[in-house]
C-alpha atoms as a PDB file:
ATOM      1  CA  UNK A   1      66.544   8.991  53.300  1.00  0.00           C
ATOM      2  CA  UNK A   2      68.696   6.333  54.591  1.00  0.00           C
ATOM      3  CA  UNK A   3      71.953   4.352  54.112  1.00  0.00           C
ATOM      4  CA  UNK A   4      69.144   1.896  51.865  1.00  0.00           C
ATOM      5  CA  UNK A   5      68.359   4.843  49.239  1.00  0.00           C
ATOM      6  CA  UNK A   6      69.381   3.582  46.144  1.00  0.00           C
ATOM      7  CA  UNK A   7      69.227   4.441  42.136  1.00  0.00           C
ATOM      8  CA  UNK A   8      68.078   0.933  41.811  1.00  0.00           C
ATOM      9  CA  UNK A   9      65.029   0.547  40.637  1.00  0.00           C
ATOM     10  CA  UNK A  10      62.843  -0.587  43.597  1.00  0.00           C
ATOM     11  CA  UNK A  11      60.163  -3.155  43.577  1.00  0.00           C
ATOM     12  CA  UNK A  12      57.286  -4.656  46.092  1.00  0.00           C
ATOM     13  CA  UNK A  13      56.666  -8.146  45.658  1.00  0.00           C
ATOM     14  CA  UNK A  14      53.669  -9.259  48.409  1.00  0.00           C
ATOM     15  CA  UNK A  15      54.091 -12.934  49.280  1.00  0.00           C
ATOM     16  CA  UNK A  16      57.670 -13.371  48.235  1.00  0.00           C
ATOM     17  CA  UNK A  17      59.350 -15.545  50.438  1.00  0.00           C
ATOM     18  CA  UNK A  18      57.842 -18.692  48.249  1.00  0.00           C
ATOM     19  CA  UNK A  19      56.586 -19.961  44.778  1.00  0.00           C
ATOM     20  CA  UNK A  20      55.942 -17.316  41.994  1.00  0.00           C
ATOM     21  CA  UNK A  21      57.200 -14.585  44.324  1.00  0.00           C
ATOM     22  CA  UNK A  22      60.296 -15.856  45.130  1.00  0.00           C
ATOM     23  CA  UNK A  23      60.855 -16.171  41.625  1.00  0.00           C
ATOM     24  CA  UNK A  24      60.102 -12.878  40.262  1.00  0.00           C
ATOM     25  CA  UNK A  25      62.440 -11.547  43.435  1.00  0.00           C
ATOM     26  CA  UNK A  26      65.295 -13.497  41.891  1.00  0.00           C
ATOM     27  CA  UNK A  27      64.405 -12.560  38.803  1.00  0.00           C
ATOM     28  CA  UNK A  28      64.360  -9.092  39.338  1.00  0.00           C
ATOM     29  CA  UNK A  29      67.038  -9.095  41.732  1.00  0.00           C
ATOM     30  CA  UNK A  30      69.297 -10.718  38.673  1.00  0.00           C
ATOM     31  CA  UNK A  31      67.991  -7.806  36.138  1.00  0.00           C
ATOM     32  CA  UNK A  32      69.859  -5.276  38.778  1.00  0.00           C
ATOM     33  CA  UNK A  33      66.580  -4.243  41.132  1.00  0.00           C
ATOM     34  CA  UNK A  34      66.396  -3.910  44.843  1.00  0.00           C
ATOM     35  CA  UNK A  35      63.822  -6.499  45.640  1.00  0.00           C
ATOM     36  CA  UNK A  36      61.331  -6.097  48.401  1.00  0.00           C
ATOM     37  CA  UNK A  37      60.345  -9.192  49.927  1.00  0.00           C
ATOM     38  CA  UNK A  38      56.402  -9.010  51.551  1.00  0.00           C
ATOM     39  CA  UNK A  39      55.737 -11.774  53.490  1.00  0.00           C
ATOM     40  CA  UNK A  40      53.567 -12.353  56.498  1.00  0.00           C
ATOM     41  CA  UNK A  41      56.253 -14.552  58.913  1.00  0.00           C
ATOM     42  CA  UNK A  42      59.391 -11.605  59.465  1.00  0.00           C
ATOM     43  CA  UNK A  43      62.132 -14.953  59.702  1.00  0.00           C
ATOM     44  CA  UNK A  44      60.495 -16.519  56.258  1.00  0.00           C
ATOM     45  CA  UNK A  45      60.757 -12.702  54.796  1.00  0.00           C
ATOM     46  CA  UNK A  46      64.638 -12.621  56.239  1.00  0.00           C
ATOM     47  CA  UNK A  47      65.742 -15.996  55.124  1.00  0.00           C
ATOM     48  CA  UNK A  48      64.439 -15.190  51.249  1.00  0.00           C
ATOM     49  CA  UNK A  49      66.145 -11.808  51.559  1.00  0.00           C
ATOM     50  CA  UNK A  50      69.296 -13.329  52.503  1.00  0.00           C
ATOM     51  CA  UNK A  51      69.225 -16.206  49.771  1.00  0.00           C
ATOM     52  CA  UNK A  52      68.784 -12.978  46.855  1.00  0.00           C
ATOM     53  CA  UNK A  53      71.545 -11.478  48.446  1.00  0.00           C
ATOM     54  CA  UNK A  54      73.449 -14.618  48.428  1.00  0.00           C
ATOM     55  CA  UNK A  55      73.054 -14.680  44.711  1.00  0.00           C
ATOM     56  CA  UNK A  56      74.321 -11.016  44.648  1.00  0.00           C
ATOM     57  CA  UNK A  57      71.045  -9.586  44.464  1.00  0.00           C
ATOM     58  CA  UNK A  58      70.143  -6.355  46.402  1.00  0.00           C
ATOM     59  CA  UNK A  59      66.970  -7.347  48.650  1.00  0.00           C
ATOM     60  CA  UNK A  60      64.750  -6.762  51.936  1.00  0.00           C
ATOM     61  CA  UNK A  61      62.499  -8.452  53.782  1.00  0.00           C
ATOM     62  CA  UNK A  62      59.419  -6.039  55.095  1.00  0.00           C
ATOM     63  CA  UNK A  63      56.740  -7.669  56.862  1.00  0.00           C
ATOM     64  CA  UNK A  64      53.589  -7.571  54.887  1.00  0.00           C
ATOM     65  CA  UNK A  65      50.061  -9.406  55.813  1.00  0.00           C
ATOM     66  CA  UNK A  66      47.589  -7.652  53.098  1.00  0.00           C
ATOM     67  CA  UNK A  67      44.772  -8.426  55.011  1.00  0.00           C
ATOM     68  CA  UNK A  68      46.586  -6.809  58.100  1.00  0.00           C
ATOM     69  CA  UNK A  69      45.929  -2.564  57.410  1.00  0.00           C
ATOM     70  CA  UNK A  70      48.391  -2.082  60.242  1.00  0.00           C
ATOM     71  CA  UNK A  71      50.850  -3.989  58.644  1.00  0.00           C
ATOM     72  CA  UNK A  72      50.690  -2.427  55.192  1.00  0.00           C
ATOM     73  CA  UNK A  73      50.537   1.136  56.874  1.00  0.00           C
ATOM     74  CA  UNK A  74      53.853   0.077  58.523  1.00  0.00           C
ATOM     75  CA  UNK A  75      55.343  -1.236  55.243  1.00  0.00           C
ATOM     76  CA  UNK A  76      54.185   1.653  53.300  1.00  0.00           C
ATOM     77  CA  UNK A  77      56.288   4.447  55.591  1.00  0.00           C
ATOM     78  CA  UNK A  78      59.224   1.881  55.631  1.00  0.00           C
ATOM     79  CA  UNK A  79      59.820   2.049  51.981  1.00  0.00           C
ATOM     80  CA  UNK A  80      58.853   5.782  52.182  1.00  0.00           C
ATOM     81  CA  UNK A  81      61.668   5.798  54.712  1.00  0.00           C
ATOM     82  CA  UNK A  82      64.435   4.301  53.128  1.00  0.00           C
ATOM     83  CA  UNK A  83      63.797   4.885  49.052  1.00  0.00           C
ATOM     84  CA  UNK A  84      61.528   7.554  49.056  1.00  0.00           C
ATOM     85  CA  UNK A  85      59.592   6.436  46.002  1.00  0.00           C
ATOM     86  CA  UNK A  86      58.598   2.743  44.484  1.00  0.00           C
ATOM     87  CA  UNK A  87      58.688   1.626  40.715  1.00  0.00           C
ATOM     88  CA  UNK A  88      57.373  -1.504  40.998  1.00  0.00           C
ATOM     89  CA  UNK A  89      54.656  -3.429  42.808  1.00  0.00           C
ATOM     90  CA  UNK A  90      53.618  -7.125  42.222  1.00  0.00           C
ATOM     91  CA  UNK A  91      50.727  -8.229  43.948  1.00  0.00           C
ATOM     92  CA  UNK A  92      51.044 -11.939  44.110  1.00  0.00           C
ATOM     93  CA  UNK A  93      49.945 -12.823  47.613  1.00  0.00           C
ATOM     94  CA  UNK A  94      46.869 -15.067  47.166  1.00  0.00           C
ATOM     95  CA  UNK A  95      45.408 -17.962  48.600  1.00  0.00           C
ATOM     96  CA  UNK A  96      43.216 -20.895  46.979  1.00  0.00           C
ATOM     97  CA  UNK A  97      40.845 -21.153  50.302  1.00  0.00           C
ATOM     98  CA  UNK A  98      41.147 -24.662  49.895  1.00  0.00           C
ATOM     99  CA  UNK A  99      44.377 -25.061  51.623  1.00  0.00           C
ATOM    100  CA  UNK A 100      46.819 -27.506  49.506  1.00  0.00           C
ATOM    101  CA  UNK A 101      45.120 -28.849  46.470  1.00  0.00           C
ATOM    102  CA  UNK A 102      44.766 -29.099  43.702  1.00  0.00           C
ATOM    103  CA  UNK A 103      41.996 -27.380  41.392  1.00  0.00           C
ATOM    104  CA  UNK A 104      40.773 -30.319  40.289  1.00  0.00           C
ATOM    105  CA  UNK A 105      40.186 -31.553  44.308  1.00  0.00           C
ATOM    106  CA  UNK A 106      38.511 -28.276  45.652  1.00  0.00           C
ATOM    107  CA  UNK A 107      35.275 -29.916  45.994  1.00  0.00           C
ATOM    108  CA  UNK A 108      34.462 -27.375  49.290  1.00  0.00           C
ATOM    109  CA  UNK A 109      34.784 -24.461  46.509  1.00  0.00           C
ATOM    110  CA  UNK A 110      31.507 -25.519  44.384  1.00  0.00           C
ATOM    111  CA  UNK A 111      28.708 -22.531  44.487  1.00  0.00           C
ATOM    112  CA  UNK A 112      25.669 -24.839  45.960  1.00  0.00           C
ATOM    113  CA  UNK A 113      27.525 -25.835  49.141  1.00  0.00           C
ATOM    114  CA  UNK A 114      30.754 -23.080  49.722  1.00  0.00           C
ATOM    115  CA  UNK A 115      30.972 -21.797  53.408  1.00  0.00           C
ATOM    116  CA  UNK A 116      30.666 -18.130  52.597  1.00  0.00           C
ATOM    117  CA  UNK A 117      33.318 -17.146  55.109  1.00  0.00           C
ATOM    118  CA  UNK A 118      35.817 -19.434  53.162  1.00  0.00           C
ATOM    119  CA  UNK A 119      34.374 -17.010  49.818  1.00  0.00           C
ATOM    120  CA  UNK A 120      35.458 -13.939  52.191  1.00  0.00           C
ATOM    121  CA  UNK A 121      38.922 -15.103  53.385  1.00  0.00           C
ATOM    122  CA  UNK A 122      39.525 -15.868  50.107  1.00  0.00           C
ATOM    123  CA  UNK A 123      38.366 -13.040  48.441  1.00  0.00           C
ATOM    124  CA  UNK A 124      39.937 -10.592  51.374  1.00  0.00           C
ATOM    125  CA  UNK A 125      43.395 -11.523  50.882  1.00  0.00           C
ATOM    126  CA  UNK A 126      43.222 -11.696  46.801  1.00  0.00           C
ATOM    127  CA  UNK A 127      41.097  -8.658  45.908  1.00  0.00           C
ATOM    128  CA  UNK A 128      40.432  -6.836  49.096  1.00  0.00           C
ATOM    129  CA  UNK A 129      44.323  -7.322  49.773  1.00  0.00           C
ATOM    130  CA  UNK A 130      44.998  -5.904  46.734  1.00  0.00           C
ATOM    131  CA  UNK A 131      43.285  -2.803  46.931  1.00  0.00           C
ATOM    132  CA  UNK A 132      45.317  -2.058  50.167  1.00  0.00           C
ATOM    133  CA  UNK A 133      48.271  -2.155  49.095  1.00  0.00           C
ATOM    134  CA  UNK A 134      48.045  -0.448  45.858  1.00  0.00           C
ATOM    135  CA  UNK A 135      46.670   2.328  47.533  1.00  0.00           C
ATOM    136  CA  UNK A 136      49.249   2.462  50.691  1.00  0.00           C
ATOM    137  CA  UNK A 137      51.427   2.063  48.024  1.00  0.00           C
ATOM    138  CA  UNK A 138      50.542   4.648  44.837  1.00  0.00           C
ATOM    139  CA  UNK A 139      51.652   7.748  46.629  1.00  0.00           C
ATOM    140  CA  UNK A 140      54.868   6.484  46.362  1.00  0.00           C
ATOM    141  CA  UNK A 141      54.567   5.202  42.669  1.00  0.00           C
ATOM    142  CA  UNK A 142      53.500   8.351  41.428  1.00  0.00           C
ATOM    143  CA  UNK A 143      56.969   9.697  42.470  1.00  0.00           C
ATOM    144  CA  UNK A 144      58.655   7.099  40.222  1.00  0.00           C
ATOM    145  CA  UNK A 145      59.465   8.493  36.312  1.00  0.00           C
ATOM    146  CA  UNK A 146      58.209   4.514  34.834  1.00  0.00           C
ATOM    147  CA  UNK A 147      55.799   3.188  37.420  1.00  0.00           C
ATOM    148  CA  UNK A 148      54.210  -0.655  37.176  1.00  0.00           C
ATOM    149  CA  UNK A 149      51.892  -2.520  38.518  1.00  0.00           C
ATOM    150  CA  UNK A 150      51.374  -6.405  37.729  1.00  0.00           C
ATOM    151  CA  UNK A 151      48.846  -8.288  39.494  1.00  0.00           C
ATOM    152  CA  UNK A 152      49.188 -11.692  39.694  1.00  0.00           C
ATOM    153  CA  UNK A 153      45.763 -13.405  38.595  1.00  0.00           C
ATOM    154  CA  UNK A 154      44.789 -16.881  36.849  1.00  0.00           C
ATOM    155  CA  UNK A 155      43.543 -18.350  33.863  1.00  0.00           C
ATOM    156  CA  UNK A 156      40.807 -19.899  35.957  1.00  0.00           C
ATOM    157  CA  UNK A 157      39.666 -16.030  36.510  1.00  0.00           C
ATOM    158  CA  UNK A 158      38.544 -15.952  32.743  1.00  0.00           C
ATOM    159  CA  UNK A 159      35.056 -16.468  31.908  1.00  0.00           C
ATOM    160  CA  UNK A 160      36.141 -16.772  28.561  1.00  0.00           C
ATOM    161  CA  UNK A 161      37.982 -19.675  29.358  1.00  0.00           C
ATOM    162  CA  UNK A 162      35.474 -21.110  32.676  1.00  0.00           C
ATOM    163  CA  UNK A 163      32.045 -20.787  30.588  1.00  0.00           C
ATOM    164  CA  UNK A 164      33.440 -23.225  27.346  1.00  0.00           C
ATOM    165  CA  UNK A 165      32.379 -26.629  28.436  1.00  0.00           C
ATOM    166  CA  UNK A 166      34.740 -27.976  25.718  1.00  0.00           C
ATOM    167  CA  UNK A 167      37.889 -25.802  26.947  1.00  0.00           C
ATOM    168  CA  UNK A 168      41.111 -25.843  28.990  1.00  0.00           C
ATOM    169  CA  UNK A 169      39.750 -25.309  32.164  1.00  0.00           C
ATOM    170  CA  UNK A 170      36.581 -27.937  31.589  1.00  0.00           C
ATOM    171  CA  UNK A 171      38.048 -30.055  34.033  1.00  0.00           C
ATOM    172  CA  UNK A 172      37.774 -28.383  37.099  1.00  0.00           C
ATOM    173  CA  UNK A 173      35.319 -28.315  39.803  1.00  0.00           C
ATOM    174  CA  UNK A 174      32.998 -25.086  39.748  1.00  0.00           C
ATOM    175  CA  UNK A 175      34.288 -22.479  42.288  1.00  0.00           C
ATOM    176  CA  UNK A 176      32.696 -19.741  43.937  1.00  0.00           C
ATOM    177  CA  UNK A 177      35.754 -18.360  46.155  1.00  0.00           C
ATOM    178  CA  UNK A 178      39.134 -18.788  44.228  1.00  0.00           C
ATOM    179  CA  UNK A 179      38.138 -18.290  40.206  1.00  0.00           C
ATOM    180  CA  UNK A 180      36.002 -16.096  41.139  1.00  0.00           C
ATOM    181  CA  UNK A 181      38.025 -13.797  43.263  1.00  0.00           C
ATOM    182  CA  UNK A 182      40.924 -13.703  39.903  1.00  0.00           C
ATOM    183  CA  UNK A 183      37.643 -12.979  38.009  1.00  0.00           C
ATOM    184  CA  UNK A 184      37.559  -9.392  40.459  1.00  0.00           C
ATOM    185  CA  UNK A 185      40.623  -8.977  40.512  1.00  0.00           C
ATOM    186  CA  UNK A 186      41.567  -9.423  36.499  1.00  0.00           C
ATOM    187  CA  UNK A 187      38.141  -6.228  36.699  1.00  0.00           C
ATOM    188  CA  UNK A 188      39.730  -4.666  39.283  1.00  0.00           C
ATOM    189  CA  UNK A 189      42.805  -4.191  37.285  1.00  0.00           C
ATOM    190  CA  UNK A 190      41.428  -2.874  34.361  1.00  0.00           C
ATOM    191  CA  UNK A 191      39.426  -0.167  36.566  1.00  0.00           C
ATOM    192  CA  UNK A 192      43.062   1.167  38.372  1.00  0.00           C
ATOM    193  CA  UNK A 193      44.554   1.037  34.521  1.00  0.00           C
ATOM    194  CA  UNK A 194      41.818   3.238  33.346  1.00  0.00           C
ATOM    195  CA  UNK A 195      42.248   5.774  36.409  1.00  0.00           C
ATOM    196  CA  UNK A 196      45.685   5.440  36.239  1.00  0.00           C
ATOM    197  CA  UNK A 197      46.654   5.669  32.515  1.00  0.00           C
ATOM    198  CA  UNK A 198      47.188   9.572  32.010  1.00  0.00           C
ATOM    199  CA  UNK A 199      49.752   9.294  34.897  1.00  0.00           C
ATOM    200  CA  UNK A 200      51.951   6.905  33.117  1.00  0.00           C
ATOM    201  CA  UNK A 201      51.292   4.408  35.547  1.00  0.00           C
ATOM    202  CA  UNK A 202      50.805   0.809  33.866  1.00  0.00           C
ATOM    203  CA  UNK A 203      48.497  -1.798  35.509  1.00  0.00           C
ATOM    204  CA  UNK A 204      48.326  -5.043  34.270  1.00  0.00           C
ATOM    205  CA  UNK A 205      47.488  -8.863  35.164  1.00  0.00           C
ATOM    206  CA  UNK A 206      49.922 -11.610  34.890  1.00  0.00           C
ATOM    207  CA  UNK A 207      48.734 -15.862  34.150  1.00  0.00           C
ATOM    208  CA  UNK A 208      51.190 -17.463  35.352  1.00  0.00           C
ATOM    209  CA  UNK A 209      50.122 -20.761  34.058  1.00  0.00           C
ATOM    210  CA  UNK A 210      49.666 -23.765  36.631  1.00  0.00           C
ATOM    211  CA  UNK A 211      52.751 -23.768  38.310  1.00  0.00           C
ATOM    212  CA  UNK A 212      54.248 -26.106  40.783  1.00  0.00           C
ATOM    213  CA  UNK A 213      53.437 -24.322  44.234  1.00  0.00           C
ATOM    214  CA  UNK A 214      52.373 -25.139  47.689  1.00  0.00           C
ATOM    215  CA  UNK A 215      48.682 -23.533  46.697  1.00  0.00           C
ATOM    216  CA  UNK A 216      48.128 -26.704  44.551  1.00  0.00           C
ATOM    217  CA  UNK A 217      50.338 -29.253  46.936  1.00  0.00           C
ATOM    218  CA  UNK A 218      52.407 -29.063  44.015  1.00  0.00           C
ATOM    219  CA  UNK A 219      50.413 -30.567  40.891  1.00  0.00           C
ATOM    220  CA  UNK A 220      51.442 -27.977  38.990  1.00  0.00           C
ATOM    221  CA  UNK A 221      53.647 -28.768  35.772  1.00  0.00           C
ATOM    222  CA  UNK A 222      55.156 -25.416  35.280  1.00  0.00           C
ATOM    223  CA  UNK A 223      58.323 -24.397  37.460  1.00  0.00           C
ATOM    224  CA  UNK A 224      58.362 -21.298  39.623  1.00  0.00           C
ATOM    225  CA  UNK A 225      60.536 -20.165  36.964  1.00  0.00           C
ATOM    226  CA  UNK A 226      58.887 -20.116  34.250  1.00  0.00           C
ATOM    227  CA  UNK A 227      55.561 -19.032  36.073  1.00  0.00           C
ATOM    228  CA  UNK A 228      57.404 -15.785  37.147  1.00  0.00           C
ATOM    229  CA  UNK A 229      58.539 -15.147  33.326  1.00  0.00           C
ATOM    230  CA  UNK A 230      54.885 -13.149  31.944  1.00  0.00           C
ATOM    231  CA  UNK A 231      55.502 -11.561  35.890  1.00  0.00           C
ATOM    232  CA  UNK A 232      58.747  -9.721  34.974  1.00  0.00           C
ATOM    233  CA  UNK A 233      57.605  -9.260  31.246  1.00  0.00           C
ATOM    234  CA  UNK A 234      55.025  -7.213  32.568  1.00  0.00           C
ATOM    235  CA  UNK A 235      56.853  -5.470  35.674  1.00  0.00           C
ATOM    236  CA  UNK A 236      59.812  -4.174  33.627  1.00  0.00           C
ATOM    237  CA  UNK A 237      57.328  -3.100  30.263  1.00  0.00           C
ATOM    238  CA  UNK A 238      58.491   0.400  28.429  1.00  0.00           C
ATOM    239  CA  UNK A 239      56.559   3.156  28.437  1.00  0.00           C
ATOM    240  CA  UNK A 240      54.814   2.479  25.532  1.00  0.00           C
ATOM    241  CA  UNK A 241      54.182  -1.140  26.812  1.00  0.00           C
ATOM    242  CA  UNK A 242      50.097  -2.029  27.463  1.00  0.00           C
ATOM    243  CA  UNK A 243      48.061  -0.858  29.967  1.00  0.00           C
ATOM    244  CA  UNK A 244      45.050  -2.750  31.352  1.00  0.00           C
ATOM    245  CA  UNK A 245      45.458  -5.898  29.443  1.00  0.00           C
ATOM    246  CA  UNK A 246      45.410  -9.834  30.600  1.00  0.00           C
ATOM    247  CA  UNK A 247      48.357 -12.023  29.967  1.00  0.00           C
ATOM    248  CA  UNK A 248      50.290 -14.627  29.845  1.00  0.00           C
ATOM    249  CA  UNK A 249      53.390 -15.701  28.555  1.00  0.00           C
ATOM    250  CA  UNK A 250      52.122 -16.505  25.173  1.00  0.00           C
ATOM    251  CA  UNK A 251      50.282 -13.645  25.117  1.00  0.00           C
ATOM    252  CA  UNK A 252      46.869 -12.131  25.878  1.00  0.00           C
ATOM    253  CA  UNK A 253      44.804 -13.866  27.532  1.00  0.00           C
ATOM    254  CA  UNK A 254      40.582 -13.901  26.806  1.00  0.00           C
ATOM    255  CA  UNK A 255      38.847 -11.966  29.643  1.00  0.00           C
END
């Protein structure tokens, strides 16, 4: 253990050095945490770090591709390192596969034409991603006494929601990459709560609403803020908060 140990409690945050991530940092950093910053580009990671600390926050950047298994290894035995144990991980790193734009616009997305290597990018960074660095990650979880997980998913990965041609999300184009990769991951949650449960550890996945962010060239009427709210809600539950469940900040959301 290192001059970094702390009694903090100590969250992961993948893609943190913009948008919703940046936000639940803050946020986190503000409740008292020490905030690790994932993000792919080591100066973007650094200048976020220093901004929460700025604020009087306690944060880090660690460099942190998921789609990179060298770079999660590497992440992995730096917070082994230097705390020893984790409490918290948020997996928000995502990508639309559309680049900047909005839902509505992500006419390369619909099932009869998609390039199927745009499906895999997409779903290798958002569900594939995920799975890597939970499980880099969980040995060190386990050795925390209130362990969370929140995974950062979408309304647009309900089918609830995406199959009611009279509903909130009837505007938008069909998609065969992005909903459906929140669609796996919002399953994929559920499966790690239901392993997970009888260890105390609590998995669940966060809506954060449509939020003003580069991943929809910033169409989105929400503010990072208030997209990161449900994300702290659900990273900082008690123990005898919910385990497995979709939400956002209204409440639960329809699988």
């Amino acid at each position: 253990m290192s001059e970094y140990s702390t009694n903090r409690t100590v969250a992961m945050i993948t893609g943190a050095n913009k948008g919703i991530g940046r936000a639940t940092a803050e946020r986190l950093a503000a409740l008292g945490m020490t905030v690790l910053i994932g993000a792919r580009d080591q100066g973007r990671g650094e200048q976020a770090a220093a901004a929460v600390r700025a604020a009087g926050g306690d944060a880090y950047a660690v460099v942190l591709d998921v789609t990179d298994p060298a770079t999660v290894g590497a992440a992995a035995r730096w917070v082994e390192e230097r705390f020893g144990r984790l409490d918290v991980l948020i997996n928000n790193a995502g990508i639309s596969g559309s680049g900047q734009v909005s839902p509505e616009d992500a006419h390369d997305q619909v099932p009869s034409s998609v390039d199927l290597d745009m499906v895999r990018a997409v779903f290798e960074t958002n569900v594939f991603g995920v799975i890597r660095v939970t499980n880099a990650l969980l040995p060190l979880l386990r050795r925390s006494p209130a362990p969370r997980i929140v995974n950062v998913s979408s309304a647009a990965g309900s089918l609830t929601l995406a199959s009611d041609p009279d509903g909130p999300l009837a505007g938008l184009l069909a998609s065969a990459a992005y909903s459906p990769s929140k669609t796996a991951l919002n399953g994929l949650t559920v499966q790690y709560a239901n392993e997970l449960r009888k260890d105390g550890i609590l998995v669940n996945a966060a809506d954060p609403g449509f939020v003003d962010t580069d991943i929809n060239h910033h169409t989105g009427y929400l503010t990072t803020a208030q997209g990161a709210a449900v994300v702290v809600r659900l990273a900082t539950l008690g123990a005898d908060g919910p385990t497995g469940g979709f939400f956002a900040e209204g409440g639960p959301v329809p699988w």
